[in-house]
C-alpha atoms as a PDB file:
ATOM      1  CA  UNK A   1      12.884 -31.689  40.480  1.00  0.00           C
ATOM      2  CA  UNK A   2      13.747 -29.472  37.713  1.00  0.00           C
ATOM      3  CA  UNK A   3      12.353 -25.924  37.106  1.00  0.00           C
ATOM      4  CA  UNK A   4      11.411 -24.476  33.795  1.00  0.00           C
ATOM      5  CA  UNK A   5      12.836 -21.678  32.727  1.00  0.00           C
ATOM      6  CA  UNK A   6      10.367 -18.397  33.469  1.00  0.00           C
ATOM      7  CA  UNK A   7       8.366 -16.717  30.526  1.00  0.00           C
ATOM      8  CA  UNK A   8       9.775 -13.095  28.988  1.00  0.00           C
ATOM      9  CA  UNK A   9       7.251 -10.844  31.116  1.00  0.00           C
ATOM     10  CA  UNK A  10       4.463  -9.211  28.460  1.00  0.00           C
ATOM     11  CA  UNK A  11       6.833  -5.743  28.966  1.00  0.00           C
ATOM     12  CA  UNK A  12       9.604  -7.594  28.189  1.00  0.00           C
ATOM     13  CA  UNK A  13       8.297  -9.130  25.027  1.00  0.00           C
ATOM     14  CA  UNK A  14       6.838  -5.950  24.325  1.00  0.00           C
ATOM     15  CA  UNK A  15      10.196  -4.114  24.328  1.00  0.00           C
ATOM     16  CA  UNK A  16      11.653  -6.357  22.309  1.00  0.00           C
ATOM     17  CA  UNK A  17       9.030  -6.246  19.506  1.00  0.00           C
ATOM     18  CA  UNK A  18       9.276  -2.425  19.956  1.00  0.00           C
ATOM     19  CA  UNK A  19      12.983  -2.766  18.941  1.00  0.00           C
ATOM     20  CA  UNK A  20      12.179  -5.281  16.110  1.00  0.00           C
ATOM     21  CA  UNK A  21      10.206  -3.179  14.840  1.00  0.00           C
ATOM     22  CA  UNK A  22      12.167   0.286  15.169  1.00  0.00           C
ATOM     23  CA  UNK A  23      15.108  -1.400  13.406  1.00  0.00           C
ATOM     24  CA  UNK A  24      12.644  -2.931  10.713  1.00  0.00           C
ATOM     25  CA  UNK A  25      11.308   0.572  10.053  1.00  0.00           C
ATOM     26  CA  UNK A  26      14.819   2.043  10.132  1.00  0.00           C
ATOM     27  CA  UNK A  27      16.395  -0.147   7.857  1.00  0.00           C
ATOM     28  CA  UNK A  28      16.618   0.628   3.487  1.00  0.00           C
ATOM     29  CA  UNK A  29      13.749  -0.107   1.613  1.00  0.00           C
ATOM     30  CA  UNK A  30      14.921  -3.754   0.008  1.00  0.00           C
ATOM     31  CA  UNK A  31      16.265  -4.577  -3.420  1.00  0.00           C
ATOM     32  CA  UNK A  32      15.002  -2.116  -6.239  1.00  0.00           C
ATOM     33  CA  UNK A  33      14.476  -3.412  -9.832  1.00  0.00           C
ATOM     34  CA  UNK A  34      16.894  -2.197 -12.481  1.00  0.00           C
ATOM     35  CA  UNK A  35      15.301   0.621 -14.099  1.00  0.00           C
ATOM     36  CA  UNK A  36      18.205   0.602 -17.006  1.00  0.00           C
ATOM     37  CA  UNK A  37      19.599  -2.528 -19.352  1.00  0.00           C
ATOM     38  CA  UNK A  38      16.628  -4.882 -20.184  1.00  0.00           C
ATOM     39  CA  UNK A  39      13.687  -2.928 -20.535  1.00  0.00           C
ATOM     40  CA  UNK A  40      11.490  -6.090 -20.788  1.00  0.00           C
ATOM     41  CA  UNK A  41       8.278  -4.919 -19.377  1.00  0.00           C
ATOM     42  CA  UNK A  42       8.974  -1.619 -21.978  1.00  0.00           C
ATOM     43  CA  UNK A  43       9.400  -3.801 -24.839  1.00  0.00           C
ATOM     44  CA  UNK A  44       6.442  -6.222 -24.222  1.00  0.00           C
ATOM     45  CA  UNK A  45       4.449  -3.167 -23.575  1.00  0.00           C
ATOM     46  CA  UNK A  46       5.388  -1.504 -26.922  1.00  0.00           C
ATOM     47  CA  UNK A  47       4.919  -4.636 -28.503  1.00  0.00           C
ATOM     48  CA  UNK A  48       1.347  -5.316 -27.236  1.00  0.00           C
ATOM     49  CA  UNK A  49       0.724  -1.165 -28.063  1.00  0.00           C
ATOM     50  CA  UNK A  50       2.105  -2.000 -31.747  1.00  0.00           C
ATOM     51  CA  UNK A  51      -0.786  -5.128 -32.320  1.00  0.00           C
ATOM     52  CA  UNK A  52      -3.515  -2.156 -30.738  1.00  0.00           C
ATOM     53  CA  UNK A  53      -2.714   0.748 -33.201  1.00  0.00           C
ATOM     54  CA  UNK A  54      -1.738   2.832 -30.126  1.00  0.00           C
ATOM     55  CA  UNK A  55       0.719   5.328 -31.975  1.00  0.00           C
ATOM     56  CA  UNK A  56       1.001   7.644 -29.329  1.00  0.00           C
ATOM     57  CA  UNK A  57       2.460   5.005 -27.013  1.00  0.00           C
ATOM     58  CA  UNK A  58       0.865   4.017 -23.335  1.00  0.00           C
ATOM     59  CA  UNK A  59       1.628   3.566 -19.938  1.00  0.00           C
ATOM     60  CA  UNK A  60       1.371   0.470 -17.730  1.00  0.00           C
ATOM     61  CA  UNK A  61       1.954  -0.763 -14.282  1.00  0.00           C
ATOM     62  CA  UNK A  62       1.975  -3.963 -12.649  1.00  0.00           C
ATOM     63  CA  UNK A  63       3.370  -5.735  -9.463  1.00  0.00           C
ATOM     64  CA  UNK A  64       3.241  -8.962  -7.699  1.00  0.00           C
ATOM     65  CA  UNK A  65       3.239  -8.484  -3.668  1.00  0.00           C
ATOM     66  CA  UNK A  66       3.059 -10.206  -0.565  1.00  0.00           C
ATOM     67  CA  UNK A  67       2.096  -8.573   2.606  1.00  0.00           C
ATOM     68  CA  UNK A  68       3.415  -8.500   5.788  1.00  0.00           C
ATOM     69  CA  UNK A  69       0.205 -10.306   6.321  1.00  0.00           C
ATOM     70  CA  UNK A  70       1.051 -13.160   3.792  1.00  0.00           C
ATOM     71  CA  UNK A  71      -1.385 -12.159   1.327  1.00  0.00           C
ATOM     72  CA  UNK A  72      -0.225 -12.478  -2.179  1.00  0.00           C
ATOM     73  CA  UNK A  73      -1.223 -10.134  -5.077  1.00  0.00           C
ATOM     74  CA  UNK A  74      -0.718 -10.382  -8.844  1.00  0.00           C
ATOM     75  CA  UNK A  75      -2.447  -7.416 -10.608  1.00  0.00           C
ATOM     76  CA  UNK A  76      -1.737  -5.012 -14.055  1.00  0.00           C
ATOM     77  CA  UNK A  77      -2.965  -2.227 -15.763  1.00  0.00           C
ATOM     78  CA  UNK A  78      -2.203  -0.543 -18.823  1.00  0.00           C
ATOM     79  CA  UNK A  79      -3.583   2.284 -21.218  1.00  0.00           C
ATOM     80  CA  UNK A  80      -2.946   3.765 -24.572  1.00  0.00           C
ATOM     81  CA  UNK A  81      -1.714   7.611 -24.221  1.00  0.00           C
ATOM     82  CA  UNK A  82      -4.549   8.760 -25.896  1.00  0.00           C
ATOM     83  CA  UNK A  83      -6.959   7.401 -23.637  1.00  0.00           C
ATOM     84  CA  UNK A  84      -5.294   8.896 -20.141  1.00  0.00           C
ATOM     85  CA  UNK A  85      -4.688  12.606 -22.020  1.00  0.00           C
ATOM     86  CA  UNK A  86      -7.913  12.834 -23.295  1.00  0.00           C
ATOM     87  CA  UNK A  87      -9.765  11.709 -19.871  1.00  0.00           C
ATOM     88  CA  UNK A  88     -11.187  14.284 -17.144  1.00  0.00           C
ATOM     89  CA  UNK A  89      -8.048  14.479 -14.822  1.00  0.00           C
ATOM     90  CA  UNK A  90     -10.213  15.955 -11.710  1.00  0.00           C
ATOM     91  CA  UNK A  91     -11.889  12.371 -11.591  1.00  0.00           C
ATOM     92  CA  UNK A  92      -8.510  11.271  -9.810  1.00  0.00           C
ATOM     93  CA  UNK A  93      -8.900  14.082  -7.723  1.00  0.00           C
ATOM     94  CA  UNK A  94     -10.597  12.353  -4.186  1.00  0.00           C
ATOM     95  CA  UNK A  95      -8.584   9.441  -4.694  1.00  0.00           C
ATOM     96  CA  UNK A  96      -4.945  12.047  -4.553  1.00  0.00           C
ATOM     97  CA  UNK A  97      -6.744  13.785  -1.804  1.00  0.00           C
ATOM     98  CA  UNK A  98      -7.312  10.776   0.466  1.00  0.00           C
ATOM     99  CA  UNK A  99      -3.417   9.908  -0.361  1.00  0.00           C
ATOM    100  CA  UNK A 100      -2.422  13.344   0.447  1.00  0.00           C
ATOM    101  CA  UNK A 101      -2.687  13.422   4.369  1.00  0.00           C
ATOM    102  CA  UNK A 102       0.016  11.798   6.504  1.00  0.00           C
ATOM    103  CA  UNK A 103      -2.593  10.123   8.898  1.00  0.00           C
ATOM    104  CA  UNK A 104      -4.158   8.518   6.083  1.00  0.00           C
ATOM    105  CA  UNK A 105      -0.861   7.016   4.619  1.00  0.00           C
ATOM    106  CA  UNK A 106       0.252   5.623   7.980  1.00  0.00           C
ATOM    107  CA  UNK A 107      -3.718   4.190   8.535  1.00  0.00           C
ATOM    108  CA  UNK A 108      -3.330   2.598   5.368  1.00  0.00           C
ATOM    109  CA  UNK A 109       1.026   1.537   6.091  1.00  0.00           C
ATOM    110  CA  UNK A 110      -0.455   0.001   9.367  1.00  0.00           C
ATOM    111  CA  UNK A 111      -3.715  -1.493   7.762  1.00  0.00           C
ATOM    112  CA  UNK A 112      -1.725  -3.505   4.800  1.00  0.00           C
ATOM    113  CA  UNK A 113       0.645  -4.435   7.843  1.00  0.00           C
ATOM    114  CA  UNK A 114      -2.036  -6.564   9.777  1.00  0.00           C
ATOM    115  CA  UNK A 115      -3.885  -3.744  11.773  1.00  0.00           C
ATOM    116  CA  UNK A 116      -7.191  -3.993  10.748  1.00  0.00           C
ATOM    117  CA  UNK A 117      -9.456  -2.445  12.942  1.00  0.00           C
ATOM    118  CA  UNK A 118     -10.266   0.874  14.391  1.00  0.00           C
ATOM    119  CA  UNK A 119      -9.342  -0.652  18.300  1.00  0.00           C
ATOM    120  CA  UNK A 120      -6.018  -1.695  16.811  1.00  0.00           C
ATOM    121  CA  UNK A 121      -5.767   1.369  15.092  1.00  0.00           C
ATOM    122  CA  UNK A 122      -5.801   3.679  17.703  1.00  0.00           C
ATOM    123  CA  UNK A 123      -3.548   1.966  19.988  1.00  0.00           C
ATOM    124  CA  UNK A 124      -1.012   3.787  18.076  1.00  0.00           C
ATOM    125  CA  UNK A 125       0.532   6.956  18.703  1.00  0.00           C
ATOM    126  CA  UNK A 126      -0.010   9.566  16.236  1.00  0.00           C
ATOM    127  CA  UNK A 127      -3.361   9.015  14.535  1.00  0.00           C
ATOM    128  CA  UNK A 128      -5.399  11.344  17.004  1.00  0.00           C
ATOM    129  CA  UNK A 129      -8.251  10.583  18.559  1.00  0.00           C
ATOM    130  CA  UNK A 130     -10.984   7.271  17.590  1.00  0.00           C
ATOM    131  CA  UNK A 131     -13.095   9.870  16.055  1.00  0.00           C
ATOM    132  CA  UNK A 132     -10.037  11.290  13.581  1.00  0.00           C
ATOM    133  CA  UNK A 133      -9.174   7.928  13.086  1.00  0.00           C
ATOM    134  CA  UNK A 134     -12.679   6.865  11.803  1.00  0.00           C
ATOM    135  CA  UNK A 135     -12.898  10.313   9.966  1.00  0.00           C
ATOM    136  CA  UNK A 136      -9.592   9.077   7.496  1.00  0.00           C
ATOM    137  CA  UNK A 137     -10.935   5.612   7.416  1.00  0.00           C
ATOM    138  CA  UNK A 138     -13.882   6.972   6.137  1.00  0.00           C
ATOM    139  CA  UNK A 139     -12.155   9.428   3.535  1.00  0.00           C
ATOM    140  CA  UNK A 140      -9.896   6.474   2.627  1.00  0.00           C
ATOM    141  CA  UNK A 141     -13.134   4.437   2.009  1.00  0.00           C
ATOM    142  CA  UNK A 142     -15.075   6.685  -0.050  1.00  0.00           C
ATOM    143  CA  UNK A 143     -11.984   7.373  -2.484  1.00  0.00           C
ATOM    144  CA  UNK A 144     -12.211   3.085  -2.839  1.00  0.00           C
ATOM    145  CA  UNK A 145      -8.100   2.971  -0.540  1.00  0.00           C
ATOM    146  CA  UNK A 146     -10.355   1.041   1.823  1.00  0.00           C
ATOM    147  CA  UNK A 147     -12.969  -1.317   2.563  1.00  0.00           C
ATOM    148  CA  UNK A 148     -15.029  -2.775   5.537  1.00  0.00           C
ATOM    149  CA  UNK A 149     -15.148  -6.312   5.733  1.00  0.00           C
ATOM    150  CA  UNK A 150     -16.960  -8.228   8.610  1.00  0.00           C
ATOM    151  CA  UNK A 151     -16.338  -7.342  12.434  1.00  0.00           C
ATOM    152  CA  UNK A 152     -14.712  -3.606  11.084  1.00  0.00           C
ATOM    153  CA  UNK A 153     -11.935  -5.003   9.786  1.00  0.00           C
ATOM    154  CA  UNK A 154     -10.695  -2.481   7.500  1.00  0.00           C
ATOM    155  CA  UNK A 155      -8.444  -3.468   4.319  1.00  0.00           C
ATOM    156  CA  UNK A 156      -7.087  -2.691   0.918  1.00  0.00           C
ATOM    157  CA  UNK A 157      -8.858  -3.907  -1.894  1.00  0.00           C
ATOM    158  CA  UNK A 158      -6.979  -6.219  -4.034  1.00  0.00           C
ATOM    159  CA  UNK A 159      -7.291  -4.070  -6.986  1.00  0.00           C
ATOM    160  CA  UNK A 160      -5.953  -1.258  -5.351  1.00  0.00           C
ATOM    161  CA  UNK A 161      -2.716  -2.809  -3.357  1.00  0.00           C
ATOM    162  CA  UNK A 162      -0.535  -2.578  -6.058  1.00  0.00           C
ATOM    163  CA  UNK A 163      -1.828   0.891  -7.460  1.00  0.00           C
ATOM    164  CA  UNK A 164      -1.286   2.406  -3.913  1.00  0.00           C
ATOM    165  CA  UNK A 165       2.689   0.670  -3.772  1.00  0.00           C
ATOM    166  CA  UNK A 166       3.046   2.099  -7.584  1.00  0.00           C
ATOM    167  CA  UNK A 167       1.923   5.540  -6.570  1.00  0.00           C
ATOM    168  CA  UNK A 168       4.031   5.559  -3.580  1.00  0.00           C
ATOM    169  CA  UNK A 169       7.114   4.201  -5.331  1.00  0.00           C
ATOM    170  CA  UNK A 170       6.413   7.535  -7.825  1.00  0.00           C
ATOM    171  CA  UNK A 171       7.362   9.687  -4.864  1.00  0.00           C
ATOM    172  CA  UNK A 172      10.786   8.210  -4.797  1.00  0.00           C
ATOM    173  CA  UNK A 173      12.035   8.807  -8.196  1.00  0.00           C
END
């Protein structure tokens, strides 16, 4: 009679996803896209500025992502320069101010990881208590970082997944 090998104890397994992790989050962010040589996206974008009569020039931004989640986003935006100078800056004002607290950047880090509820949420160290937590979900949700879908499952929008990696990229440059 042969025996099968025992199961990695739940602490075990624990430990070593612990480790996975701490190694994931310490390693380089990956590959970075040339930002000199072929300025394709610049010269497609001056191109499409030309065919507008936008003299002033414009600004766009665009991504395609997949999560850690698997979910796969394709999404763009441009505008002529007119049209961002001229507009009422203190409209972006909430949604800065829901970026600009460290609780709310690591809700939303953990949330377009896979951690969508409040219960999963607060198993973490570092958010504060289930009433802080739900008091930066909710500021993240009224600035449109976040929305509710069934069962409290919290998540980004689509529209907004690449706009929050773009303004978060900004930081590094």
């Amino acid at each position: 009679m042969s025996a099968e090998p025992a199961a990695p104890s739940l602490e075990h397994r624990v430990s070593d996803l612990e480790r996975r992790l701490a190694a994931l989050e310490a390693a380089e962010p990956g590959p970075r896209i040339p930002e000199g040589g072929d300025f394709w996206a610049l010269e497609g974008l001056k191109q499409q500025l030309t065919e507008m009569g936008a003299v002033d020039g414009g600004v766009l931004f665009t991504g395609a992502v997949r999560l850690p989640t698997g979910e796969y986003y394709e999404w763009q935006r441009g505008e002529a320069t007119a049209g961002v100078l001229d507009g009422d800056w203190t409209d972006a004002a909430d949604a800065f101010a829901a970026l600009g607290h460290p609780v709310r950047l690591r809700l939303l880090r953990e949330i377009v990881g896979g951690r969508r509820t409040a219960a999963e949420l607060a198993e973490l160290d570092g958010l504060g208590t289930t009433g802080q937590i739900y008091h930066h979900l909710r500021q993240l949700s009224a600035a449109g970082w976040l929305h509710t879908s069934g069962r409290g499952r919290h998540e980004v929008p689509p529209g907004r997944v690449v706009p929050l990696l773009v303004a978060l990229a900004t930081t590094r440059a």
